[in-house]
N, C-alpha and C. Protein backbone atom coordinates (compact mmCIF):
# COMPACT_ATOMS: atom_id res chain seq x y z
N UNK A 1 98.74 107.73 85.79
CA UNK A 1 97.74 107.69 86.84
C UNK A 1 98.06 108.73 87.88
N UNK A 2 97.13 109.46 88.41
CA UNK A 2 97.23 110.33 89.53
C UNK A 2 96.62 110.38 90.89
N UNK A 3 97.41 109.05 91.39
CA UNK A 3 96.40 109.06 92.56
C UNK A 3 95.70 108.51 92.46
N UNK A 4 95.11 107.89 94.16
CA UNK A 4 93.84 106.88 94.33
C UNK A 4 93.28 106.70 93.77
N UNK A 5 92.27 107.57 93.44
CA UNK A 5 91.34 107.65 92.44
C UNK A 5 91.29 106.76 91.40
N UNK A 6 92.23 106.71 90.93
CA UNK A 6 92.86 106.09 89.50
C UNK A 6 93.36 104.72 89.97
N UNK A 7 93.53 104.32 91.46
CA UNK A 7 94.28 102.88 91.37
C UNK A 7 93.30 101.66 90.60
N UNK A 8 92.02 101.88 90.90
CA UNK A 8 91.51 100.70 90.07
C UNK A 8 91.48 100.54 88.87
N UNK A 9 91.62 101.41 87.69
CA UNK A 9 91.87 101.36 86.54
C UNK A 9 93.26 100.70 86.60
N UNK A 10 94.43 101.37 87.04
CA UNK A 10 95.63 101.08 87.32
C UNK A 10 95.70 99.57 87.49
N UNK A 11 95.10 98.98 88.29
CA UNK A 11 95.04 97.81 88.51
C UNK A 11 94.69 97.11 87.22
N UNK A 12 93.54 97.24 86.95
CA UNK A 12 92.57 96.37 85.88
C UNK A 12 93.72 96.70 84.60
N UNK A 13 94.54 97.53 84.44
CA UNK A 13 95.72 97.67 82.87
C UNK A 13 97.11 96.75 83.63
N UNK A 14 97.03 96.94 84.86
CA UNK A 14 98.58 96.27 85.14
C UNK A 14 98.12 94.73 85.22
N UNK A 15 97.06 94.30 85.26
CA UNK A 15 96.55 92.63 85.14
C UNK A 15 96.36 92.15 83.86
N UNK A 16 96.00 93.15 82.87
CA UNK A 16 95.56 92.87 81.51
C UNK A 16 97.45 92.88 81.19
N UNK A 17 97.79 93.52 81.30
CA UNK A 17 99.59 93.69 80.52
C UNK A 17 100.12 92.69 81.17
N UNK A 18 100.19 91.87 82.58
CA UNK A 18 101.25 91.12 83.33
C UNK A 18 100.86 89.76 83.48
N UNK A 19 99.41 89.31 83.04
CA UNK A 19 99.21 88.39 83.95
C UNK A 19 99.97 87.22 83.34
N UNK A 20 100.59 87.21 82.30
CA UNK A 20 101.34 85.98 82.00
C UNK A 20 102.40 85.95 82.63
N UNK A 21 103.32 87.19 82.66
CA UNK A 21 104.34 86.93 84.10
C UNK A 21 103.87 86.73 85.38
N UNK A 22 102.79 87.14 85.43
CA UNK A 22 102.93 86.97 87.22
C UNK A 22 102.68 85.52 87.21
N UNK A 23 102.37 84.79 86.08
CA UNK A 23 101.83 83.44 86.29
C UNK A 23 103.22 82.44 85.92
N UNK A 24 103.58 83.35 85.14
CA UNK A 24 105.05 81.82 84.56
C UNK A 24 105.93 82.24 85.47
N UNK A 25 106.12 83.43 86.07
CA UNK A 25 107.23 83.52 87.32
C UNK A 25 107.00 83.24 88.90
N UNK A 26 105.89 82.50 89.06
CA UNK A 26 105.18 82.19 90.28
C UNK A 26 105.32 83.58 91.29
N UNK A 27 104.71 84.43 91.29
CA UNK A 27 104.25 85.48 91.61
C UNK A 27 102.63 85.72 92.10
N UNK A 28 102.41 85.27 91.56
CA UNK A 28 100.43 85.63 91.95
C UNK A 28 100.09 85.69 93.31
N UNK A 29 100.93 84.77 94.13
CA UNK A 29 100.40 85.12 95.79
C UNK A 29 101.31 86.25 96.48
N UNK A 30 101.96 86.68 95.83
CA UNK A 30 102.52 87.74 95.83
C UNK A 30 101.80 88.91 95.59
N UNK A 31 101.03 89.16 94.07
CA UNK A 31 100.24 89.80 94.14
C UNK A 31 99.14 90.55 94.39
N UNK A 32 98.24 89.27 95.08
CA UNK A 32 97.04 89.34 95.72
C UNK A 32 97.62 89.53 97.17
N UNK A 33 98.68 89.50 97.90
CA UNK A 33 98.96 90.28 98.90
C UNK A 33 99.06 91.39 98.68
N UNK A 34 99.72 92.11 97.80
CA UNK A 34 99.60 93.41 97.61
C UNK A 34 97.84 94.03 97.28
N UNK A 35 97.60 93.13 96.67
CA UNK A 35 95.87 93.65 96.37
C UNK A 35 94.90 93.65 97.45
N UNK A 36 95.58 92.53 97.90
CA UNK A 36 94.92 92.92 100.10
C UNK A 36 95.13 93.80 100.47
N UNK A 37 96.33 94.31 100.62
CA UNK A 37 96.78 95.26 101.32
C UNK A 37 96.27 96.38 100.68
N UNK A 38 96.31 97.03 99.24
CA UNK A 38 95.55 98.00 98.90
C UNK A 38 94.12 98.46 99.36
N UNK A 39 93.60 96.91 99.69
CA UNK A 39 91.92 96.92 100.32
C UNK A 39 92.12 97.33 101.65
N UNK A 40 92.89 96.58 102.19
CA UNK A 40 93.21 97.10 103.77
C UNK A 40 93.03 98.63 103.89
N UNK A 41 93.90 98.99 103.00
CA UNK A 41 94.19 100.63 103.22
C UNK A 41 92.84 101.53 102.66
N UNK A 42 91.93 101.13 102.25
CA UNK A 42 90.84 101.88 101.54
C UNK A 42 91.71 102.27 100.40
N UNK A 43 92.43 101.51 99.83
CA UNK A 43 93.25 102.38 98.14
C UNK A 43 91.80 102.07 97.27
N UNK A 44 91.35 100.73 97.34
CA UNK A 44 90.91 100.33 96.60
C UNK A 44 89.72 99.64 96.89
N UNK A 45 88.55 99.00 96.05
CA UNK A 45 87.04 99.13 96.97
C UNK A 45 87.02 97.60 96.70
N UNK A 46 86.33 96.90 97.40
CA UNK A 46 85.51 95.57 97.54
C UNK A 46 85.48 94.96 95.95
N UNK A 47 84.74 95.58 95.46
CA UNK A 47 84.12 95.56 94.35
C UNK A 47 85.85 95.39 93.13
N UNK A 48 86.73 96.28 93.22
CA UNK A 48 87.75 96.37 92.71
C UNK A 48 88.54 95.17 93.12
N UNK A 49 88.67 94.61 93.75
CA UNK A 49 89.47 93.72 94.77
C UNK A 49 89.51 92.50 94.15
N UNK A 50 88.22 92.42 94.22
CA UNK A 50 87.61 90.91 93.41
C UNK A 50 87.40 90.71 91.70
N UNK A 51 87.31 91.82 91.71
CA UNK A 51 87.83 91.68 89.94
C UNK A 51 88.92 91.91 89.61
């Protein structure tokens, strides 16, 4: 990936590959802080956020 541009793809492959760890290692509110915070920053759009 190169850059912004690319974080929402980035996202949508790192959820498809992890989501069983982030779920059996209790992580997920962990994650969706970070996925806030990407929104916070304009990394990433509304629309991306929620899917």
């Amino acid at each position: 990936y190169v850059g912004d541009i690319q974080m929402g793809t980035a996202l949508s492959d790192f959820i498809q590959e992890n989501t069983e760890s982030l779920v059996s290692k209790s992580l997920y509110r962990n994650f969706l802080l970070h996925v806030s915070n990407l929104f916070d920053f304009g990394v990433i759009s509304p629309s991306q956020a929620l899917n």
